[in-house]
C-alpha atoms as a PDB file:
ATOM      1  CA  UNK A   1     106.499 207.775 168.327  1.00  0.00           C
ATOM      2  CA  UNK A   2     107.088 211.176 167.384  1.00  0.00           C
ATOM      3  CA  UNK A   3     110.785 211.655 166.844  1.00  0.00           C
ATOM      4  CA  UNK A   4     110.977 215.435 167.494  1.00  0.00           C
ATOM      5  CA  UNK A   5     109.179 214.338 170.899  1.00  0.00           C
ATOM      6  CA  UNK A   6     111.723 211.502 171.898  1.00  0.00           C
ATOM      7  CA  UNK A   7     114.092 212.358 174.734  1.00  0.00           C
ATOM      8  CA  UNK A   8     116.928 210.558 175.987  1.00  0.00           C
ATOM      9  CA  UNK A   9     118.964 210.803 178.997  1.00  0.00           C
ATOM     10  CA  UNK A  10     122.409 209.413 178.570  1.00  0.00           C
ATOM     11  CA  UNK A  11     124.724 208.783 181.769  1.00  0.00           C
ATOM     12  CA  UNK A  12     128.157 208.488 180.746  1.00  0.00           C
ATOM     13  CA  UNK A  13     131.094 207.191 182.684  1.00  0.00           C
ATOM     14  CA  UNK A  14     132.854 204.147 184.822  1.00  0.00           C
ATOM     15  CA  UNK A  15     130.612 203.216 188.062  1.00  0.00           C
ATOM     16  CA  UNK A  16     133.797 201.666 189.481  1.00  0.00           C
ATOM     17  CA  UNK A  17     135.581 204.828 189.223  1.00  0.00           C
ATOM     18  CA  UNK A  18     134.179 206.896 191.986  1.00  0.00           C
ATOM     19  CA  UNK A  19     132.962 210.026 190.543  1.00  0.00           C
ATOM     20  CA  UNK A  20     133.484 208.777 187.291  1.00  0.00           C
ATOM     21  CA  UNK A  21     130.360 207.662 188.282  1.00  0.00           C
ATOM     22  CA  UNK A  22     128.579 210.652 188.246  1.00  0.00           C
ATOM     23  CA  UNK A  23     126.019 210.098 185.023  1.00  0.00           C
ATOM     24  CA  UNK A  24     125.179 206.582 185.658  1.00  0.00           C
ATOM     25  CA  UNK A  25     124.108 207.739 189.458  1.00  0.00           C
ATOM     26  CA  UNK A  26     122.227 210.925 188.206  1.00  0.00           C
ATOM     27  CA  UNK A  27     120.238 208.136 185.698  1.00  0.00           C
ATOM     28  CA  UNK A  28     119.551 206.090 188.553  1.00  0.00           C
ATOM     29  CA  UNK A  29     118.404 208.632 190.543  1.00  0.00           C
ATOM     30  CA  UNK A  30     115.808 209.825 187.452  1.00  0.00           C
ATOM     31  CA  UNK A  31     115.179 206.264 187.335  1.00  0.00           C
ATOM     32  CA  UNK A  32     113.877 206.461 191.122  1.00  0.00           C
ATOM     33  CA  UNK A  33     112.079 209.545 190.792  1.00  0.00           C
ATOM     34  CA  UNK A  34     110.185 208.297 187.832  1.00  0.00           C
ATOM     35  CA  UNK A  35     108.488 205.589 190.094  1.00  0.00           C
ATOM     36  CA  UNK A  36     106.451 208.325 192.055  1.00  0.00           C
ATOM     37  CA  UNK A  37     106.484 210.938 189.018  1.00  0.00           C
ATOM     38  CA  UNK A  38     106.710 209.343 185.489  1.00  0.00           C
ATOM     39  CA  UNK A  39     108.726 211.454 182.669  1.00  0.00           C
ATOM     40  CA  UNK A  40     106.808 212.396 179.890  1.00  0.00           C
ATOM     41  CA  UNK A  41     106.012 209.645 177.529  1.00  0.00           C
ATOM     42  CA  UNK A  42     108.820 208.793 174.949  1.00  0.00           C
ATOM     43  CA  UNK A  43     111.691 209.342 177.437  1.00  0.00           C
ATOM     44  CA  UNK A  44     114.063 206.971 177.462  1.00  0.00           C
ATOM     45  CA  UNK A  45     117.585 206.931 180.120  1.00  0.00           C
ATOM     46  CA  UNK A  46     120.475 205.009 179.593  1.00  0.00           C
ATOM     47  CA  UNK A  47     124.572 204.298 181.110  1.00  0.00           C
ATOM     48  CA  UNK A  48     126.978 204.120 178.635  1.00  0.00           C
ATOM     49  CA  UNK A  49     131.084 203.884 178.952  1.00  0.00           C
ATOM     50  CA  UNK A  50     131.455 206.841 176.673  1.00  0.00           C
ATOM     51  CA  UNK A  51     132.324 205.249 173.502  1.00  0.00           C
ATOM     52  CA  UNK A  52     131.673 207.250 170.509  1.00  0.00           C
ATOM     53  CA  UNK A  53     129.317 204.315 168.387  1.00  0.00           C
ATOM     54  CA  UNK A  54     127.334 203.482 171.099  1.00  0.00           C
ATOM     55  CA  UNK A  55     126.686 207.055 172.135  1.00  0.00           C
ATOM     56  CA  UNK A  56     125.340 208.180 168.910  1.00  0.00           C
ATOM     57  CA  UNK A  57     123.315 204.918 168.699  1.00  0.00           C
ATOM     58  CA  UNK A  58     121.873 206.361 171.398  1.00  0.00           C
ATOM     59  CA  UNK A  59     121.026 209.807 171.103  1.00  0.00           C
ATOM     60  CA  UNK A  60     120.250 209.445 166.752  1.00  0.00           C
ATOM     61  CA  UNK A  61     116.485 209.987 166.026  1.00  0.00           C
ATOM     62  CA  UNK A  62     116.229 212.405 169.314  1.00  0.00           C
ATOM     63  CA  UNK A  63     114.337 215.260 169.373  1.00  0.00           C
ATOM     64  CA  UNK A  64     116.748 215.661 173.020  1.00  0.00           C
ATOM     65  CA  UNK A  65     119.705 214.224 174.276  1.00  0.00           C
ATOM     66  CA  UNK A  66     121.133 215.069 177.296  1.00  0.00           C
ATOM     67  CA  UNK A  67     124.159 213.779 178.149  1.00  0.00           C
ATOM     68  CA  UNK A  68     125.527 213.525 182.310  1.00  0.00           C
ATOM     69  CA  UNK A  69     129.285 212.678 182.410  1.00  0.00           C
ATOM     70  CA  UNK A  70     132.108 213.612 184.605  1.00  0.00           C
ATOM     71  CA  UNK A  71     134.715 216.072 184.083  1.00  0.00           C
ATOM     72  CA  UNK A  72     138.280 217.016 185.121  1.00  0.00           C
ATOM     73  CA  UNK A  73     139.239 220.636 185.089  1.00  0.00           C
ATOM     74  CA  UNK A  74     142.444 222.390 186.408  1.00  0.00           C
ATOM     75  CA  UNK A  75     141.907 224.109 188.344  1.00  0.00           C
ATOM     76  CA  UNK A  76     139.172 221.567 189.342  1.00  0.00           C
ATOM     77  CA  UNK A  77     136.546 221.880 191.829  1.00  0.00           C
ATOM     78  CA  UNK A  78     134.877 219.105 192.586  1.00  0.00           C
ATOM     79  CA  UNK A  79     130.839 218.952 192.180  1.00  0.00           C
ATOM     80  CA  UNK A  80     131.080 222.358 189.875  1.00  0.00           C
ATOM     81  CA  UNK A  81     128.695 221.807 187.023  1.00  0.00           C
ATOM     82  CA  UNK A  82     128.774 223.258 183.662  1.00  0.00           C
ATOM     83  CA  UNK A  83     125.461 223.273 181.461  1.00  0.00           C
ATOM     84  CA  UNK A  84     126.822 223.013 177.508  1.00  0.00           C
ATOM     85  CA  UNK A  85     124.718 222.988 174.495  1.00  0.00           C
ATOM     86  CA  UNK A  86     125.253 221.515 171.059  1.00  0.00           C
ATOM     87  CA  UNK A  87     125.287 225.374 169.051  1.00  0.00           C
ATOM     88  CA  UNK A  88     125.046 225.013 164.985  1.00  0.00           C
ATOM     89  CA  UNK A  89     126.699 221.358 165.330  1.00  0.00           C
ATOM     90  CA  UNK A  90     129.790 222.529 167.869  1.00  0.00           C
ATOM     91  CA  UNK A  91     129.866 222.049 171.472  1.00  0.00           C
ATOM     92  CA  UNK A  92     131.496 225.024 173.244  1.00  0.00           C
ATOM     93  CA  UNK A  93     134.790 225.302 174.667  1.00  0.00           C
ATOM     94  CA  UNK A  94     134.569 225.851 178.295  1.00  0.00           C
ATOM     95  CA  UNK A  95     137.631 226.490 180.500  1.00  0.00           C
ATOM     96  CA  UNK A  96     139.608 223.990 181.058  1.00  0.00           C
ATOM     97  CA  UNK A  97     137.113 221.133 181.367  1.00  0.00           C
ATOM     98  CA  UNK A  98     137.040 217.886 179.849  1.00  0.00           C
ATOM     99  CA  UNK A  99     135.580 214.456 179.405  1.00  0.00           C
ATOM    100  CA  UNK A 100     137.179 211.652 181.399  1.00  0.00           C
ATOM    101  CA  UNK A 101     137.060 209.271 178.767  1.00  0.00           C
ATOM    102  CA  UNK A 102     139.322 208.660 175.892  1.00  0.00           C
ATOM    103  CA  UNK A 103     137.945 210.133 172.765  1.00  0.00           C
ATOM    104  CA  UNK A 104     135.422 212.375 174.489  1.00  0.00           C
ATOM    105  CA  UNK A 105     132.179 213.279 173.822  1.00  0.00           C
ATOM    106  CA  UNK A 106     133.557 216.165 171.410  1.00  0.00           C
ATOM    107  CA  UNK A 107     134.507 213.438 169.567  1.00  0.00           C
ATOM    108  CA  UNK A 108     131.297 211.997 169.198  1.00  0.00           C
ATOM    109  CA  UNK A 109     129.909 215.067 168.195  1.00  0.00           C
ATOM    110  CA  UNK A 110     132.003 215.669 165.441  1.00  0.00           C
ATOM    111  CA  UNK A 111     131.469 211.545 164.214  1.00  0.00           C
ATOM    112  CA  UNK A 112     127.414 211.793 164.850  1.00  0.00           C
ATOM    113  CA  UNK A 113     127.631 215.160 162.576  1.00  0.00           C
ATOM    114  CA  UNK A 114     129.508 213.713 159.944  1.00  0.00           C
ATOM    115  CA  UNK A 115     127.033 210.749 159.448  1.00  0.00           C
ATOM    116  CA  UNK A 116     123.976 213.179 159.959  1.00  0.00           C
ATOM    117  CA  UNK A 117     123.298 211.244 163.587  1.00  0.00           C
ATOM    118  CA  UNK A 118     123.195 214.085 165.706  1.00  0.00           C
ATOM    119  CA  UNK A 119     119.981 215.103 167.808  1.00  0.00           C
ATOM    120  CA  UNK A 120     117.517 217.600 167.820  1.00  0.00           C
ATOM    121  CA  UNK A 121     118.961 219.481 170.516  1.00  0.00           C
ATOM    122  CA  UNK A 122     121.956 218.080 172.661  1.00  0.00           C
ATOM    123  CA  UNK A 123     122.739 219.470 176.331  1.00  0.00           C
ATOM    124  CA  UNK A 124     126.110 217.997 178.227  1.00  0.00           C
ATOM    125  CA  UNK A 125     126.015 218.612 182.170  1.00  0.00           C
ATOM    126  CA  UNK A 126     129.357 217.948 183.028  1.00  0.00           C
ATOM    127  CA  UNK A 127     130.372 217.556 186.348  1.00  0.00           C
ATOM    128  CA  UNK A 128     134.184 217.886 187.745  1.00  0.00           C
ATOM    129  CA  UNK A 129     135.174 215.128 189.646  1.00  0.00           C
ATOM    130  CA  UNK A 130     137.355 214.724 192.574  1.00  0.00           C
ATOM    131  CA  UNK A 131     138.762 211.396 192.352  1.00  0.00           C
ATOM    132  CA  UNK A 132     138.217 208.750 189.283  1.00  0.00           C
ATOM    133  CA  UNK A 133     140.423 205.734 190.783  1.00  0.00           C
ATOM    134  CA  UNK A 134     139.170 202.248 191.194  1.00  0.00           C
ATOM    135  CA  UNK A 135     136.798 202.096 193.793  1.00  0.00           C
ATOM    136  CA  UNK A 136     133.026 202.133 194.088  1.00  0.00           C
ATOM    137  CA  UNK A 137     130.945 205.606 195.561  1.00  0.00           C
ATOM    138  CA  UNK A 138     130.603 208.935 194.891  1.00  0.00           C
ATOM    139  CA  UNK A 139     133.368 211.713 196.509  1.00  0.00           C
ATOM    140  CA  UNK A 140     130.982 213.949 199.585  1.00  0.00           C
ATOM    141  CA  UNK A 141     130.883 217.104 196.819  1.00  0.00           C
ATOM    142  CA  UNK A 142     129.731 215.126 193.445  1.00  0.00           C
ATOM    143  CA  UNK A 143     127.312 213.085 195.341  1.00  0.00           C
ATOM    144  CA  UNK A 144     125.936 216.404 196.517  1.00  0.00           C
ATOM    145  CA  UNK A 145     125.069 217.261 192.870  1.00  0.00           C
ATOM    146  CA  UNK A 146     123.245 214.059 192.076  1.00  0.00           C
ATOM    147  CA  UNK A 147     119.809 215.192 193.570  1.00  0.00           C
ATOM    148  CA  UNK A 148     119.589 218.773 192.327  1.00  0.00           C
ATOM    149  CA  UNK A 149     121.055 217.770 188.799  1.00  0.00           C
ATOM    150  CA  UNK A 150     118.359 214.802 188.764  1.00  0.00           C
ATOM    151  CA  UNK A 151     115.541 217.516 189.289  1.00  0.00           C
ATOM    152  CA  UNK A 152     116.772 220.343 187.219  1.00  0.00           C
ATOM    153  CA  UNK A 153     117.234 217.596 183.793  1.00  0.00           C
ATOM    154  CA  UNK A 154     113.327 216.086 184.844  1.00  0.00           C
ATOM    155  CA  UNK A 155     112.624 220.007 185.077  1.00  0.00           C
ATOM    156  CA  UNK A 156     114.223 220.370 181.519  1.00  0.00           C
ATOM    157  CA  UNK A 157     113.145 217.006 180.055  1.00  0.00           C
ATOM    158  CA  UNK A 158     109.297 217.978 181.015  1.00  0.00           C
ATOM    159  CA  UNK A 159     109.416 221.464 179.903  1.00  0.00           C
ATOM    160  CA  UNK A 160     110.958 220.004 176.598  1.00  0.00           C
ATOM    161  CA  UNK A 161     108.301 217.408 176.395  1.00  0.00           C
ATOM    162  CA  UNK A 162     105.477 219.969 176.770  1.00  0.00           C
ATOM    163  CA  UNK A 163     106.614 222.064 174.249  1.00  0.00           C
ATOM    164  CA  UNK A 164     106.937 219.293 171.824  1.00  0.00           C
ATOM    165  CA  UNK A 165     103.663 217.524 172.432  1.00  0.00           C
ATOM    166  CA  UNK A 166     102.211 221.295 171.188  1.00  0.00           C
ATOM    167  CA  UNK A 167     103.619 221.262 168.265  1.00  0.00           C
END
């Protein structure tokens, strides 16, 4: 398989943490949509919790990552997304939002860099969450998201996977 061509879909997060949830849902829901439209060949979607190793296991020898997890932001609002791109090996600073998980994706970033791991091209849709305690199921305004998300990153994903099958 071409490398530059390989694409993979990471959902990060806690599926027993309500809309910690958010990634692993979003995955699923590609996963669904593939049945009836298949992703373009070399496409490859995955949960993980969020820690740093097994994130840039991964991701390494993608041409595209992108990466679904949940955020907290204050002030939050719940189902908000925010599009972020890996830029010259730095993920931007965006308000107040960040990762739910321990280290964080920037984190990851910074470790994959390091050990020359990172991808071709890495895109984070984070989504702020409205509640993250134990507990199974989406809050009313992240589950919202799911659908629309799922179709704009098979939008992305194909576009991606077009352009690199012309190279």
């Amino acid at each position: 398989m071409n490398l530059a061509a390989r694409i993979a879909v990471i959902g990060v997060g806690n599926d027993f943490r309500h809309d910690d949830g958010v990634g692993w849902a979003v995955v699923a829901r590609l996963a669904e949509r593939a049945e009836e439209r298949p992703l373009p060949s070399g496409t490859a979607l995955f949960v993980c919790d969020g820690d740093p190793a097994r994130l840039i296991t991964l991701w390494e020898g993608a041409g595209l990552a992108i990466v679904v997890d949940a955020a907290h932001a204050h002030p939050g609002h719940p189902g908000r997304l925010h599009r972020l791109e890996l830029d010259g090996g730095q993920l931007p600073r965006t308000s107040s939002a960040t990762s739910s998980h321990g280290l964080g994706l920037g984190y990851a970033v910074q470790l994959a860099r390091e050990l020359d791991r990172l991808p071709g091209q890495l895109v984070v849709y984070a989504v702020e969450g409205a509640d993250t305690s134990l507990g199974k199921g989406l809050s009313a305004p992240v589950a919202a998201v799911v659908e629309p998300l799922s179709e704009r990153i098979a939008e992305e994903i194909e576009h991606h996977g077009g352009s690199a099958g012309a190279r």
